[in-house]
N, C-alpha and C. Protein backbone atom coordinates (compact mmCIF):
# COMPACT_ATOMS: atom_id res chain seq x y z
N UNK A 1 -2.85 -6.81 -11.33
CA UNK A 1 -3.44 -6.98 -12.65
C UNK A 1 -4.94 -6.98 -12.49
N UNK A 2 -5.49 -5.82 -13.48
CA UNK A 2 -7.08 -5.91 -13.21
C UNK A 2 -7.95 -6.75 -14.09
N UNK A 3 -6.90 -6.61 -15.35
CA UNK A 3 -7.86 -7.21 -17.07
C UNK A 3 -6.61 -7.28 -17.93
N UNK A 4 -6.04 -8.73 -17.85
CA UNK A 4 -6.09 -8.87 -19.23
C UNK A 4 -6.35 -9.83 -20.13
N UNK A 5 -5.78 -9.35 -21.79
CA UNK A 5 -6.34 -10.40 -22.72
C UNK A 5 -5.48 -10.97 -23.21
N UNK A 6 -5.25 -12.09 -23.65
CA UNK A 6 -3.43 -12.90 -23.85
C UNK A 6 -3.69 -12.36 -25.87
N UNK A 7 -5.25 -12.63 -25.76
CA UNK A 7 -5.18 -12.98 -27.51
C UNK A 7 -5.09 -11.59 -28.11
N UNK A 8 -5.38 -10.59 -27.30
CA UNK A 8 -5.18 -9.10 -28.16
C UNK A 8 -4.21 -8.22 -27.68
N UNK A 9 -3.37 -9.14 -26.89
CA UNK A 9 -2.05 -8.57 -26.65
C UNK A 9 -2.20 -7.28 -25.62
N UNK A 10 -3.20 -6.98 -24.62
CA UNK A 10 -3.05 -5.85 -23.75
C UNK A 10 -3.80 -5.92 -22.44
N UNK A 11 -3.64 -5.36 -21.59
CA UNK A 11 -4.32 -5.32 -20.31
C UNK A 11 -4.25 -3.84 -19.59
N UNK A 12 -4.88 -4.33 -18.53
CA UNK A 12 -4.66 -3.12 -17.40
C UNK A 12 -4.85 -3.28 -16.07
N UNK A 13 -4.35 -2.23 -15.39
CA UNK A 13 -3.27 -2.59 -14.16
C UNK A 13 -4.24 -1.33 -13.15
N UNK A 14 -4.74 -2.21 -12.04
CA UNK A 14 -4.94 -0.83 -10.68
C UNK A 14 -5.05 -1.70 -9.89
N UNK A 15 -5.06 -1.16 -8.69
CA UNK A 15 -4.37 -0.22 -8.25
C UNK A 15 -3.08 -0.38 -8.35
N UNK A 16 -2.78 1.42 -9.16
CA UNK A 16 -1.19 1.42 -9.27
C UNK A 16 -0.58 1.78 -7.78
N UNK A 17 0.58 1.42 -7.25
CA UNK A 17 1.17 2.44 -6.27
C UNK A 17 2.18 1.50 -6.25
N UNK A 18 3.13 3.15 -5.67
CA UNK A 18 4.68 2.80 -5.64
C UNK A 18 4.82 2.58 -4.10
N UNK A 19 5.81 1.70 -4.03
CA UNK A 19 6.59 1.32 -2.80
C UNK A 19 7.40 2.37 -1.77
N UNK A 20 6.89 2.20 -0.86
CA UNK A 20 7.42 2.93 0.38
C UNK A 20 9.39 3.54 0.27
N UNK A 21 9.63 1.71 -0.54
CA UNK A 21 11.12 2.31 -0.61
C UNK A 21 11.64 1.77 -2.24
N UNK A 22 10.60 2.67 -3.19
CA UNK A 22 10.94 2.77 -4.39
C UNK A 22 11.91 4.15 -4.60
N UNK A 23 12.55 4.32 -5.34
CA UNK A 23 13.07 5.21 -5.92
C UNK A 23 12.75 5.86 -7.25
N UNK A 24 12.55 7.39 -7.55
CA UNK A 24 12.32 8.18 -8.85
C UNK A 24 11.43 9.31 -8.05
N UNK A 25 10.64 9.72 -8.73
CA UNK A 25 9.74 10.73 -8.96
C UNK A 25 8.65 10.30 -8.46
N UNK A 26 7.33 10.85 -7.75
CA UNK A 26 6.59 10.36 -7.61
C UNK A 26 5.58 9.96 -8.52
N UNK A 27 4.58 9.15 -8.63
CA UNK A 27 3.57 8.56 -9.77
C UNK A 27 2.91 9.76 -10.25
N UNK A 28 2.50 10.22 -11.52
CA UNK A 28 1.58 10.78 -12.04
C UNK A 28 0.08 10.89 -12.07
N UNK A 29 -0.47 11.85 -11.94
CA UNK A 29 -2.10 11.72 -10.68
C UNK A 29 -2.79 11.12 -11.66
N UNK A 30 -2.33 10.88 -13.55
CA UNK A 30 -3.01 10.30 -14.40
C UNK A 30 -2.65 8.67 -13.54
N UNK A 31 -2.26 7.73 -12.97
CA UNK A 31 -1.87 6.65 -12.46
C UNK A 31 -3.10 6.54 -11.56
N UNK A 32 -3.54 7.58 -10.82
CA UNK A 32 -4.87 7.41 -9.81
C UNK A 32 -6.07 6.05 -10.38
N UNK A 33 -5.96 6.19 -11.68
CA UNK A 33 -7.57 5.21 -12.13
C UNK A 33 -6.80 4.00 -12.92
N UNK A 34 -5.56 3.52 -12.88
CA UNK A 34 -5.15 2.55 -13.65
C UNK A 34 -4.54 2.96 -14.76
N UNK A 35 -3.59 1.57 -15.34
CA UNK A 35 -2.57 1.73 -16.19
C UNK A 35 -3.16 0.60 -17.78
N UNK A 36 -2.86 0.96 -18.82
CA UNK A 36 -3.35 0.13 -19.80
C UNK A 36 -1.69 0.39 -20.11
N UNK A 37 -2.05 -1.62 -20.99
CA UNK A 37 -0.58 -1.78 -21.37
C UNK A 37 -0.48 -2.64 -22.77
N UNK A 38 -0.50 -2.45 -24.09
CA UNK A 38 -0.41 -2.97 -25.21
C UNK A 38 0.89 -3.46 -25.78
N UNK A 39 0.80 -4.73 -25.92
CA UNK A 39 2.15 -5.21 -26.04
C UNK A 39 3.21 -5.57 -24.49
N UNK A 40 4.28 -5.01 -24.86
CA UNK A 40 5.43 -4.78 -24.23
C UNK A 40 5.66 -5.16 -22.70
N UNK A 41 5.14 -6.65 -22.91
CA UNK A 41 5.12 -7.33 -21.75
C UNK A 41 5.24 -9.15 -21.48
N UNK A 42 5.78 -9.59 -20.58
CA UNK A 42 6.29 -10.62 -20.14
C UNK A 42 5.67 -11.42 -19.60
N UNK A 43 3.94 -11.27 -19.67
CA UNK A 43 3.03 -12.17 -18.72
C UNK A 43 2.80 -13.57 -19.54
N UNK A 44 2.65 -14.39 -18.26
CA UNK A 44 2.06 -15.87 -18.96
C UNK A 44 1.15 -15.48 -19.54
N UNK A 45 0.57 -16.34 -20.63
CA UNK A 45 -0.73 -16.64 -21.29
C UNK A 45 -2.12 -16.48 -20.80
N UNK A 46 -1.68 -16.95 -19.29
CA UNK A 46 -3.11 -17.46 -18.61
C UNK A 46 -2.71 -16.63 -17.47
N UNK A 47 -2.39 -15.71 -17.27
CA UNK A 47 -2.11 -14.51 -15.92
C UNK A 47 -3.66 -14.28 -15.69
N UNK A 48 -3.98 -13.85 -14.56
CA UNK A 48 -5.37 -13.89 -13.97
C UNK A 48 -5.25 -12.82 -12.88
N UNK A 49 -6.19 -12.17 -13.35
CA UNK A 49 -6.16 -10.67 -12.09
C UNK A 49 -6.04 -11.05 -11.21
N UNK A 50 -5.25 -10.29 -10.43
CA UNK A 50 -5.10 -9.90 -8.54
C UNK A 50 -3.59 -10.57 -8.69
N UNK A 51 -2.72 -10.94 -9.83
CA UNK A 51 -1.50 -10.53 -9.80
C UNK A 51 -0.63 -9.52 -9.72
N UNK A 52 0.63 -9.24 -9.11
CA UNK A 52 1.04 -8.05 -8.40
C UNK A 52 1.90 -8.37 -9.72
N UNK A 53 2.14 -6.67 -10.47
CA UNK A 53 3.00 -6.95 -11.45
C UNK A 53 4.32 -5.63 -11.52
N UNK A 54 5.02 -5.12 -11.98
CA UNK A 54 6.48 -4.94 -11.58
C UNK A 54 6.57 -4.05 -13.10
N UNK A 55 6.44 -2.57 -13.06
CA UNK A 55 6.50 -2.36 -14.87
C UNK A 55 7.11 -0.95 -14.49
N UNK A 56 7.56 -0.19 -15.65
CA UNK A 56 8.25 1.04 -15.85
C UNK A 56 6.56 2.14 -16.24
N UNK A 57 6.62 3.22 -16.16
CA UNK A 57 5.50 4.07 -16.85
C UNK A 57 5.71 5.04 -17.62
N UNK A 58 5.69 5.57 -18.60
CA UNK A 58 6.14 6.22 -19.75
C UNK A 58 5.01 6.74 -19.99
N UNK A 59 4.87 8.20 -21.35
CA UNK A 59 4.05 8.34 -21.83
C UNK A 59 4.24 8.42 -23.34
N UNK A 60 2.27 8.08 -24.05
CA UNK A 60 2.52 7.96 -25.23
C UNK A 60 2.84 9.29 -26.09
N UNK A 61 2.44 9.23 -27.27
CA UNK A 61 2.42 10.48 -28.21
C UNK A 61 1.77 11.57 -28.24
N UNK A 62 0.35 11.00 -27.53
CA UNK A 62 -0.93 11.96 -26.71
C UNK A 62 -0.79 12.13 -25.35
N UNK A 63 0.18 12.12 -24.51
CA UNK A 63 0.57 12.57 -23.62
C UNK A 63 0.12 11.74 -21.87
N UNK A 64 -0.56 10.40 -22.82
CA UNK A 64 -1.20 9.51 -21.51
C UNK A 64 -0.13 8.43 -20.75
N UNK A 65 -0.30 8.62 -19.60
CA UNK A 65 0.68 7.71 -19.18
C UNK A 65 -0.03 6.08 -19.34
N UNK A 66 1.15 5.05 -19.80
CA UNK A 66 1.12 3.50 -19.94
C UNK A 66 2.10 2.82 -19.51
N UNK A 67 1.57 1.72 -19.34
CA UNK A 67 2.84 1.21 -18.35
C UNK A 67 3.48 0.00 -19.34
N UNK A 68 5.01 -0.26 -19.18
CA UNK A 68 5.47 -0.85 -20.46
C UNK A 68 6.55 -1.82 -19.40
N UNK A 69 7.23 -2.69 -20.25
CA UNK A 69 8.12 -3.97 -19.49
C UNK A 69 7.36 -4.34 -18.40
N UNK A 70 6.00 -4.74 -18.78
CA UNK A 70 5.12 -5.38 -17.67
C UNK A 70 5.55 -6.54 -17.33
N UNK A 71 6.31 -7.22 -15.85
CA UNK A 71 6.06 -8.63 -15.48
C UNK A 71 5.35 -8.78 -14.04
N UNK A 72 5.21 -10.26 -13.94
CA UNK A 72 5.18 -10.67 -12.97
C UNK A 72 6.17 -10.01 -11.33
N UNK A 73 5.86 -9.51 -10.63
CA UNK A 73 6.40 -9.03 -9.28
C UNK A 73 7.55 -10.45 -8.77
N UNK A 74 8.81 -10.15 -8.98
CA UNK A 74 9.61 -11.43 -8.27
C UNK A 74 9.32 -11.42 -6.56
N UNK A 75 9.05 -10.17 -6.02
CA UNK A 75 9.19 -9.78 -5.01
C UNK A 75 7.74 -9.40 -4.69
N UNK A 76 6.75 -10.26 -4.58
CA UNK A 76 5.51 -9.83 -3.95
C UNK A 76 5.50 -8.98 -2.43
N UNK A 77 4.76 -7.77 -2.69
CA UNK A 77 4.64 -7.61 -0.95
C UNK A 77 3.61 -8.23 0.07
N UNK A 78 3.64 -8.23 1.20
CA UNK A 78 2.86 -8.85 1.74
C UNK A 78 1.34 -9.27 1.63
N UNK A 79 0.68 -8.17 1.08
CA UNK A 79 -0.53 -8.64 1.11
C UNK A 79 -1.20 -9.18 -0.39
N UNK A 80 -0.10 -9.34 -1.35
CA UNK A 80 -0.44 -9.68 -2.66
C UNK A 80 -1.25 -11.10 -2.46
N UNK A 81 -0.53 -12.14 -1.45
CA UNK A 81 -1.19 -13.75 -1.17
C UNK A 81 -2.71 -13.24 -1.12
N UNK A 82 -3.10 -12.41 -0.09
CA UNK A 82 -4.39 -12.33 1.10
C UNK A 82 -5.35 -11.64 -0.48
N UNK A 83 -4.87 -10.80 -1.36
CA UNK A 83 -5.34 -10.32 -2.14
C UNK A 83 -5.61 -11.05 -3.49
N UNK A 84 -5.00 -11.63 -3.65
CA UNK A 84 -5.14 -13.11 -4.80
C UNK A 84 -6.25 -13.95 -4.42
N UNK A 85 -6.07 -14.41 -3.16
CA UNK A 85 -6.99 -15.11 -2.31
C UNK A 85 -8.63 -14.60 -2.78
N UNK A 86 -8.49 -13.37 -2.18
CA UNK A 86 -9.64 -12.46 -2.09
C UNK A 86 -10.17 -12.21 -3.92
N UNK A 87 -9.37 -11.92 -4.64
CA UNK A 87 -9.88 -11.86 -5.99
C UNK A 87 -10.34 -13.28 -6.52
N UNK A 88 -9.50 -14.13 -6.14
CA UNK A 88 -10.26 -15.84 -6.32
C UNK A 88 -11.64 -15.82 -6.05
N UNK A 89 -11.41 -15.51 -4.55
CA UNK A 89 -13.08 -15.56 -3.80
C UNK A 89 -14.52 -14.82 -4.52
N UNK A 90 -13.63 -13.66 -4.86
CA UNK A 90 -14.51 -12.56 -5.44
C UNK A 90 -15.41 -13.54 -6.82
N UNK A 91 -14.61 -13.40 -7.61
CA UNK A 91 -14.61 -13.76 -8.64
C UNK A 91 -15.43 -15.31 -8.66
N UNK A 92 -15.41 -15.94 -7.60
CA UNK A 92 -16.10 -17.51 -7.58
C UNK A 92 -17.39 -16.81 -7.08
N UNK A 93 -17.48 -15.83 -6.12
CA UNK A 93 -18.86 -15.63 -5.90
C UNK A 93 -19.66 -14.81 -6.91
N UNK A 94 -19.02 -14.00 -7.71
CA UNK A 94 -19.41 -13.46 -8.70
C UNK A 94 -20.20 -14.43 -9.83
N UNK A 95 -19.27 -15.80 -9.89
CA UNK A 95 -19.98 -16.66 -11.08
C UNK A 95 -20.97 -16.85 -10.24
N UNK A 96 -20.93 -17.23 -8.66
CA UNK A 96 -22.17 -17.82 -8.27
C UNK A 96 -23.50 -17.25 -8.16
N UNK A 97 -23.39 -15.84 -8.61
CA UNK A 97 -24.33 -14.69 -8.57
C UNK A 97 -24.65 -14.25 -7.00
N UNK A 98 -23.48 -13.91 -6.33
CA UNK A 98 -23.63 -13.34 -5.02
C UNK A 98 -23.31 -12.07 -5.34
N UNK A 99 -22.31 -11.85 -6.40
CA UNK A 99 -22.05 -10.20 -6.24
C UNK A 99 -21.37 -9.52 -4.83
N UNK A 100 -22.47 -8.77 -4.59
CA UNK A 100 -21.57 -8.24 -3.26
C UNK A 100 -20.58 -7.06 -3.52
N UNK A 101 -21.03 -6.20 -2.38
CA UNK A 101 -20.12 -4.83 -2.69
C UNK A 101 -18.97 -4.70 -3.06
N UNK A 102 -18.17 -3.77 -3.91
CA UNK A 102 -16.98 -4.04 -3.81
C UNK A 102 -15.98 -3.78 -2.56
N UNK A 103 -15.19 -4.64 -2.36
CA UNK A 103 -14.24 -4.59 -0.90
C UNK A 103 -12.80 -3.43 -1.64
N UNK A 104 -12.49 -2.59 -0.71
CA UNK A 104 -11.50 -1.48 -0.44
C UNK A 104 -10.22 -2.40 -0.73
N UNK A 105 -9.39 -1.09 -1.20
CA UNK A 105 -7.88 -2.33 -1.44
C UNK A 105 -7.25 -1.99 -0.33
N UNK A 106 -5.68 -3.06 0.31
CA UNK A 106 -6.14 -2.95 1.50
C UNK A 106 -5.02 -1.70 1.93
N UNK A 107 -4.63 -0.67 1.15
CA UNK A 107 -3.51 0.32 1.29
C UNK A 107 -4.91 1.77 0.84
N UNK A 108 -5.77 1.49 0.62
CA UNK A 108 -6.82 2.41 0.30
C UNK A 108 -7.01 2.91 1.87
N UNK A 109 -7.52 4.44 1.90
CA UNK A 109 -8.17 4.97 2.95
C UNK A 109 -9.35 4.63 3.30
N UNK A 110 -9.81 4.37 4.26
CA UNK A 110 -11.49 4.67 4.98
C UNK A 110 -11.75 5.66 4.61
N UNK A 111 -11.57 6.97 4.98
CA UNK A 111 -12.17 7.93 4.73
C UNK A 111 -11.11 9.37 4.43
N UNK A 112 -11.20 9.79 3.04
CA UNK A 112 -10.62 10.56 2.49
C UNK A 112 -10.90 12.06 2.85
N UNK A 113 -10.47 12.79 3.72
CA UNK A 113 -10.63 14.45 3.98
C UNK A 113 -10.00 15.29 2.79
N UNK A 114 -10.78 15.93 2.56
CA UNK A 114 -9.81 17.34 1.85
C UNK A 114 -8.93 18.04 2.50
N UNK A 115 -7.88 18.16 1.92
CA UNK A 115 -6.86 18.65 2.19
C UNK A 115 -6.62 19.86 1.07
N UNK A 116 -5.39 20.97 1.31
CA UNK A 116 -5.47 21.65 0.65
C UNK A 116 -3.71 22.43 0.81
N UNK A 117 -2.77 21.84 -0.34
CA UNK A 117 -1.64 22.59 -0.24
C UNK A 117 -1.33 24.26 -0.28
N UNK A 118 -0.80 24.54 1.03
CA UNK A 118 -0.58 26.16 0.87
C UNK A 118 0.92 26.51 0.44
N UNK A 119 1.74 27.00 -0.29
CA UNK A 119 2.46 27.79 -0.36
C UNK A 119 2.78 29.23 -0.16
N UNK A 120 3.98 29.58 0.18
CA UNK A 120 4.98 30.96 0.70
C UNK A 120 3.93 30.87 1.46
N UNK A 121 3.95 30.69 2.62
CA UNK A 121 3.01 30.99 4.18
C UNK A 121 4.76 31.22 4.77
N UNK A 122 4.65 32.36 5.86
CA UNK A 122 5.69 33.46 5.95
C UNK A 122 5.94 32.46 7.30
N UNK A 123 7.72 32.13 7.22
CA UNK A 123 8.14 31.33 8.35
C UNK A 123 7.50 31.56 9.75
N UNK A 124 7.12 32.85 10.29
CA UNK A 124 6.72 33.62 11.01
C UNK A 124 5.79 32.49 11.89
N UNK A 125 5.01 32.46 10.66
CA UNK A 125 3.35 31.85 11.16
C UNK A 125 3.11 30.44 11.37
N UNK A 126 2.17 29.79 12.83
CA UNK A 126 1.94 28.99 13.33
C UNK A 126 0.63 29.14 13.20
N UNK A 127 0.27 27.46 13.78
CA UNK A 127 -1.22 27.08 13.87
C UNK A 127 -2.41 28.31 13.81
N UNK A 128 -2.01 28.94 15.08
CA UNK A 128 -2.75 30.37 15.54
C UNK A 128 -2.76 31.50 14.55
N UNK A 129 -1.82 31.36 13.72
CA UNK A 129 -1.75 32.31 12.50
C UNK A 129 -2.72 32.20 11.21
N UNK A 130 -3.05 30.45 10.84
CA UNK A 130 -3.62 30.00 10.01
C UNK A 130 -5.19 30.09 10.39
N UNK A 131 -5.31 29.99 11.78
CA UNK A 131 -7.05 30.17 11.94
C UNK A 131 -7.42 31.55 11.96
N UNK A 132 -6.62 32.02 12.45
CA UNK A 132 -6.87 33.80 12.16
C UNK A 132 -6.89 34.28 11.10
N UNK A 133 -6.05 33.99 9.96
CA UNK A 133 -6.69 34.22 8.40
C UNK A 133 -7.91 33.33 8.20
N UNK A 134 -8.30 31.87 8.63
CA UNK A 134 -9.27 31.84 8.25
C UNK A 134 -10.32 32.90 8.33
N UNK A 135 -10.66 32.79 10.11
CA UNK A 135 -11.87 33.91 10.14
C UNK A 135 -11.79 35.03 9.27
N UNK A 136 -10.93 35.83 9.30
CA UNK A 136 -10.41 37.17 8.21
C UNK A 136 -11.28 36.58 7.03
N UNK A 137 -11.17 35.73 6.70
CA UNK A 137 -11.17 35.07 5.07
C UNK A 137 -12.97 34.68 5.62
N UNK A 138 -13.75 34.86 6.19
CA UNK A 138 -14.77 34.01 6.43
C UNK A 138 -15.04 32.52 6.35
N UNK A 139 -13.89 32.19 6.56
CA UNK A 139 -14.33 30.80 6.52
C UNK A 139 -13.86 30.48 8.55
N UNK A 140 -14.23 29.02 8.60
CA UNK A 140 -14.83 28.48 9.61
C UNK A 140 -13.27 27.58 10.02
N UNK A 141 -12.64 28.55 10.76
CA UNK A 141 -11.51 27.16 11.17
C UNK A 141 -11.58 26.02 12.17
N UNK A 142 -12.84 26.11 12.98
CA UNK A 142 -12.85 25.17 13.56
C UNK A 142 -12.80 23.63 12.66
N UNK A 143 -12.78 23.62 11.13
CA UNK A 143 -12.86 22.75 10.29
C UNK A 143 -11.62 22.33 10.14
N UNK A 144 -10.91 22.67 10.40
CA UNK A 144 -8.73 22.62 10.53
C UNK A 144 -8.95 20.97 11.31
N UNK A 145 -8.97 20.00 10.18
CA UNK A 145 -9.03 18.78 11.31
C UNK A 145 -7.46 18.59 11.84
N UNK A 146 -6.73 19.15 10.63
CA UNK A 146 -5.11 19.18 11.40
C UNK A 146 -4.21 19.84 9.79
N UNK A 147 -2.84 20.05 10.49
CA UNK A 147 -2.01 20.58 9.31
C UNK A 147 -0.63 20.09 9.67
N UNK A 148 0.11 20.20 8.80
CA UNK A 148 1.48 20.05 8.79
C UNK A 148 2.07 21.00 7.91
N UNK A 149 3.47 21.63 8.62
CA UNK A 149 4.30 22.09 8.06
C UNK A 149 5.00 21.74 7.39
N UNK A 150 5.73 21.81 5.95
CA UNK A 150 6.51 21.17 5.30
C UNK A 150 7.91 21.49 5.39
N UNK A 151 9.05 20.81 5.19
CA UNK A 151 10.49 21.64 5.60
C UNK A 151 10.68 22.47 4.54
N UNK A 152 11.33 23.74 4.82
CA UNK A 152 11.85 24.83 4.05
C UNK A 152 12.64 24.36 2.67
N UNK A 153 12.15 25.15 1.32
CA UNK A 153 13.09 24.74 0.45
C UNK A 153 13.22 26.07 -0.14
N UNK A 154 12.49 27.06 0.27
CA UNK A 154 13.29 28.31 -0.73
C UNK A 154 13.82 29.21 0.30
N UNK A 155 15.03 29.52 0.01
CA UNK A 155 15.68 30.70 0.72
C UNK A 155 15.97 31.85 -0.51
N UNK A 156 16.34 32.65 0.68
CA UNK A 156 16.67 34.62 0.13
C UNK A 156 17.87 34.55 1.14
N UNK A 157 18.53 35.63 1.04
CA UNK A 157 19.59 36.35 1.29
C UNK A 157 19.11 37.21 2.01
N UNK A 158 19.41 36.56 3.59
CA UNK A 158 19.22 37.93 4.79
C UNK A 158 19.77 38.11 5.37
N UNK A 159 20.04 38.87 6.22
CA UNK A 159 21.13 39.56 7.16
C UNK A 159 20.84 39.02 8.46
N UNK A 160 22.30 38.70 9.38
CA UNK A 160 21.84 37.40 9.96
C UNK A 160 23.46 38.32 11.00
N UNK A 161 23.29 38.10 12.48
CA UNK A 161 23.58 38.04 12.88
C UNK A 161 24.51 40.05 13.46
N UNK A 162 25.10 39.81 14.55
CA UNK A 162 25.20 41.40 15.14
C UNK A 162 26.42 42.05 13.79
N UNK A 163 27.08 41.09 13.12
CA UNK A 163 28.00 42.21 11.79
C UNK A 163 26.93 42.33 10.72
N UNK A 164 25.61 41.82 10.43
CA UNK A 164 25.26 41.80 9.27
C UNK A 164 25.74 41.19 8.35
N UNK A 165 26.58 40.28 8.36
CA UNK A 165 26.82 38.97 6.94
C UNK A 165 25.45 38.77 6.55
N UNK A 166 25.25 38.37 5.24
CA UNK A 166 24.28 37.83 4.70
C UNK A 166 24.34 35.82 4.95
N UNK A 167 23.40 35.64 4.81
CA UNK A 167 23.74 33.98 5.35
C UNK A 167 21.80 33.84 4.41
N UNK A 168 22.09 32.59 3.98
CA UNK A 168 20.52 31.89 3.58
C UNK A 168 19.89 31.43 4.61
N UNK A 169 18.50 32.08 4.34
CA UNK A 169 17.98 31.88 5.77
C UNK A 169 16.10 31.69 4.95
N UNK A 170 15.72 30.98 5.44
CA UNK A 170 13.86 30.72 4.78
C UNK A 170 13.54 31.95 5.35
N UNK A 171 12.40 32.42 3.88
CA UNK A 171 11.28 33.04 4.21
C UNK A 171 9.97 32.75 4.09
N UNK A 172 9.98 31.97 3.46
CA UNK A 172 8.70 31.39 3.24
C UNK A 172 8.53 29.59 3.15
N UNK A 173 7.54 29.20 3.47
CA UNK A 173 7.23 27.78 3.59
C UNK A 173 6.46 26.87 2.70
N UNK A 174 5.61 26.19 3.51
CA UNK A 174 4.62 25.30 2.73
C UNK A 174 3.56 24.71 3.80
N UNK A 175 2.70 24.49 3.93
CA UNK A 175 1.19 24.05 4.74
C UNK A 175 0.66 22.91 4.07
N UNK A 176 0.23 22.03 4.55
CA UNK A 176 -1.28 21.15 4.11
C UNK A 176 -2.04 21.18 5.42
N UNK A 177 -3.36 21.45 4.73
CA UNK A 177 -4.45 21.90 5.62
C UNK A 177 -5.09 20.50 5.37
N UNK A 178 -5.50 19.70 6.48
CA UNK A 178 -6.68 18.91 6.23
C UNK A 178 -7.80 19.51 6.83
N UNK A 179 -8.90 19.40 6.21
CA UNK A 179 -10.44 19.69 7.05
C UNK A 179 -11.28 18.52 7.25
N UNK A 180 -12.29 18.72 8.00
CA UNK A 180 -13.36 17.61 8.35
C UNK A 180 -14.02 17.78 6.97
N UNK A 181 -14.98 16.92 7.16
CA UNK A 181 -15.96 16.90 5.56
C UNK A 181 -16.69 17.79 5.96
């Protein structure tokens, strides 16, 4: 919980993120900057940010995602205590006029690289394949800070074996390229 107000009935929620062993779809990249929630929720009166809270996400009529059946987390994860703690602290030094940078949440990255999803890259091709289109392409692969292959999900119908049966077999893949900055 980042902000809310008991008397005008709404708040809002960041950092959103789902659990390692949640189930559905993954979050919507509108979820990246926080969730606002009007109404349709179960919090005490006096709820106070850096509570871990437990809600469904839907969208409205304008197409924004909000998060609705907001409660309290029965099931805090581990670092919700250390993070309560820390928003207490924050927040007491804040009245005291220390301020002070803001501190990283603690599932946030150090340092974020660009990355860049490739699709249909031809089963064929390895590491050595991808820096060689770079140069082709003028760009600089020594910047390839690393990649991963993704597992196959589209097949075709190819001919497979000394009778020629057809059998599903990948032709094409998927890449994420990370680079240095």
């Amino acid at each position: 919980l980042k902000v809310f107000n008991n008397e005008k009935n709404f708040g809002f929620i960041s950092p959103v993120f789902k659990g390692d062993d949640a189930e559905g779809p993954p979050l919507p990249s509108s979820c990246d900057e926080g969730l606002w929630f009007f109404g349709n929720h179960s919090l005490p009166g006096k709820a106070v940010p850096g509570l871990e809270l437990t809600f469904e996400i839907w969208e409205n009529t304008q197409g924004k995602a909000q998060a609705r059946s907001v409660v309290v987390s029965a099931e805090p994860s581990c670092n919700v205590v250390e993070q309560q703690q820390q928003a207490v602290r924050g927040a007491r030094d804040n009245d005291r006029g220390k301020g002070g940078k803001q501190s990283l949440h603690p599932n946030e990255p150090r340092v974020i690289y660009p990355s860049v999803y490739i699709s249909d890259v031809p089963v064929e091709w390895n590491e050595a394949g991808i820096r060689k289109l770079h140069r082709q392409l003028g760009l600089n692969p020594d910047t390839i800070m690393g990649l991963k292959f993704l597992p196959f999900t589209e097949v075709s119908l190819g001919l497979a074996g000394s009778k020629g049966e057809k059998q599903a077999t990948p032709v094409t893949g998927a890449v994420i390229l990370r680079y240095l900055n």
